[in-house]
Protein backbone atom coordinates (compact mmCIF):
# COMPACT_ATOMS: atom_id res chain seq x y z
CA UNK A 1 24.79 -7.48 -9.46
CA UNK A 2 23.88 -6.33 -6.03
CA UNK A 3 20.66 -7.47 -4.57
CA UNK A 4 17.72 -4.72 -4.07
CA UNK A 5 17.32 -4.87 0.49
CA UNK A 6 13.67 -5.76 0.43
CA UNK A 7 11.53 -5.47 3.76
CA UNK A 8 8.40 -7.39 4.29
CA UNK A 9 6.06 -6.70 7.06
CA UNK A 10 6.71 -9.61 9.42
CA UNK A 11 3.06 -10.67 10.09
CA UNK A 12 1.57 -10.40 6.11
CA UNK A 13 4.77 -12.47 4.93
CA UNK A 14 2.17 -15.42 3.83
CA UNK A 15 -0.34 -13.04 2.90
CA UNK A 16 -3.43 -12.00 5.22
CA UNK A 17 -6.60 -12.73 5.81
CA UNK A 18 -6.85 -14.53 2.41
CA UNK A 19 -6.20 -10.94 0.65
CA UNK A 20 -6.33 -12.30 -3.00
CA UNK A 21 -2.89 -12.17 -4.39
CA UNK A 22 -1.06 -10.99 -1.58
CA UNK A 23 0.23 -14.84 -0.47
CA UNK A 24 0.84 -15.10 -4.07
CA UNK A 25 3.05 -12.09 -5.02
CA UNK A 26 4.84 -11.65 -1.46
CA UNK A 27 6.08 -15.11 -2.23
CA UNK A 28 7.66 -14.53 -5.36
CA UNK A 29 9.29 -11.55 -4.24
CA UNK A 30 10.65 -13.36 -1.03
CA UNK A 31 11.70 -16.34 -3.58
CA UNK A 32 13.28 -14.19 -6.02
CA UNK A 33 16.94 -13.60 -6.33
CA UNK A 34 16.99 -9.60 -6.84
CA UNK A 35 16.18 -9.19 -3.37
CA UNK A 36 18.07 -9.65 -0.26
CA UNK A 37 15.03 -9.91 1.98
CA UNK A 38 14.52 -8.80 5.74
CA UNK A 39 11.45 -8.55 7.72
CA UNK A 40 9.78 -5.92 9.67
CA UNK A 41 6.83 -4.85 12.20
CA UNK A 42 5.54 -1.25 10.05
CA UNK A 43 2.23 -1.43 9.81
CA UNK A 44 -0.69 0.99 8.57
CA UNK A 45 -3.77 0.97 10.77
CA UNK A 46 -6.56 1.79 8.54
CA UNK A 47 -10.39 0.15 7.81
CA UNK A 48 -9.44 -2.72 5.68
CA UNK A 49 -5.74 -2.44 6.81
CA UNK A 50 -4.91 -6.42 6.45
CA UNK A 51 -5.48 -5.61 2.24
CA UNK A 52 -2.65 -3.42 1.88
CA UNK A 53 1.46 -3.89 3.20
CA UNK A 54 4.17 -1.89 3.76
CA UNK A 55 7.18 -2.75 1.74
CA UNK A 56 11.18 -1.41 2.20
CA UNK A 57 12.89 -0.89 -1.26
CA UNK A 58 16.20 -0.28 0.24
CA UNK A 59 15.99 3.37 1.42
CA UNK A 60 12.33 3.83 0.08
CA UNK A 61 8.80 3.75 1.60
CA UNK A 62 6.42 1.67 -0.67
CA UNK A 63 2.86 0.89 -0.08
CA UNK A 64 1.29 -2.10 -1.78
CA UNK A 65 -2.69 -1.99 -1.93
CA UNK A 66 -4.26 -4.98 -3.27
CA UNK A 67 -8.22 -4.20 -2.28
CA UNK A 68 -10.17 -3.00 -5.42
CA UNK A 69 -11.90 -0.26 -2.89
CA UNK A 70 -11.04 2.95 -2.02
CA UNK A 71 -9.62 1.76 1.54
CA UNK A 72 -6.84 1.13 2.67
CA UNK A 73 -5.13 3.57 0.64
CA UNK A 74 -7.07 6.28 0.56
CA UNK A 75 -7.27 7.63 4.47
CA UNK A 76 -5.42 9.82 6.86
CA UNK A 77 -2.86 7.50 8.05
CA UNK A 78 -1.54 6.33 4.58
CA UNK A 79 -1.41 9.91 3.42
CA UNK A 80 0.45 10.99 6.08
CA UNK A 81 3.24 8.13 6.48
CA UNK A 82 5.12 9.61 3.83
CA UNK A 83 5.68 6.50 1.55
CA UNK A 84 7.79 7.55 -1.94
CA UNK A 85 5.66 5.13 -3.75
CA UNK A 86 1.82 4.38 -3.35
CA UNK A 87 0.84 0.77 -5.78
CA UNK A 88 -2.95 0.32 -5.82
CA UNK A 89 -3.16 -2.47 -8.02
CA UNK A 90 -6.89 -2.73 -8.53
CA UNK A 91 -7.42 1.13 -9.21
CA UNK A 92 -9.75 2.36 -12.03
CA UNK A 93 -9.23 6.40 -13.18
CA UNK A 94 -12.17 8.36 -11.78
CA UNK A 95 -12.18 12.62 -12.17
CA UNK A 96 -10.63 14.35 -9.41
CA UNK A 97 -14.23 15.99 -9.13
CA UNK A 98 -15.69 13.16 -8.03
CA UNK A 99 -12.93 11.33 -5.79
CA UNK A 100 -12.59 14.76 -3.88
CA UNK A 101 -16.54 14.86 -3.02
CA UNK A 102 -16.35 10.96 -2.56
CA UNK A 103 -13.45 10.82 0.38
CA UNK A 104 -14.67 14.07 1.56
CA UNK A 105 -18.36 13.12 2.36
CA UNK A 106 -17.44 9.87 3.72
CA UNK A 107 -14.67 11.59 5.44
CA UNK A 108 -11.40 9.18 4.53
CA UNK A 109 -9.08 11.70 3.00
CA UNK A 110 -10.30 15.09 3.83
CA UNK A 111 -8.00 16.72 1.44
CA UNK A 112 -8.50 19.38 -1.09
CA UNK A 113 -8.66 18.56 -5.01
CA UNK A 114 -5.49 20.28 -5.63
CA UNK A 115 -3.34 17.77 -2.60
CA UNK A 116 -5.16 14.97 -4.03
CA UNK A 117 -4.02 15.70 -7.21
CA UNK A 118 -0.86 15.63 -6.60
């Protein structure tokens, strides 16, 4: 079976800025054997940026959020990076009602309903 090329950012290999989980699940994915890991410098300036990575699934853009807040993921610069795949793993279902009036009054994703939507 060929191995899945897996990039890690270079800097958040170990997890940062004790980010709970990310040591943890960075190192299993770096110690597993479906990946043929490489490192990288892509990284995501945001508020909060150390809680979230940027991960290379062979040809694919994925961004890993582990913060239980709206940032990292939700602002400008994530949005616009183009990632294929967007994993907020502490994210809770809220009505598109109130998470457009939310990132639009505190001005992190100034977006309308119907981009956020999709």
């Amino acid at each position: 079976m060929e191995k899945i090329r897996l990039g890690i950012n270079r800097e958040q290999q170990n997890g940062s800025y004790g980010t709970l989980g990310m040591p943890y699940l960075l190192n299993v994915l770096k110690d597993s054997d479906f990946f043929d890991i490489y490192l990288h410098d892509e990284f995501i300036k945001t508020s909060r940026d150390m809680r979230g990575t940027t991960l290379f699934c062979n040809d694919k853009k994925v961004y890993l959020d582990f913060w239980e807040y709206p940032t990292p993921t939700y602002q400008v610069p994530v949005y616009e990076y183009g990632f294929d795949l967007v994993i907020k793993l502490q994210d809770k279902h809220v009505d598109i009602d109130k998470v457009h009036k939310y990132l639009s009054r505190k001005r992190m994703l100034p977006k309308s309903k119907e981009e956020l939507q999709a």
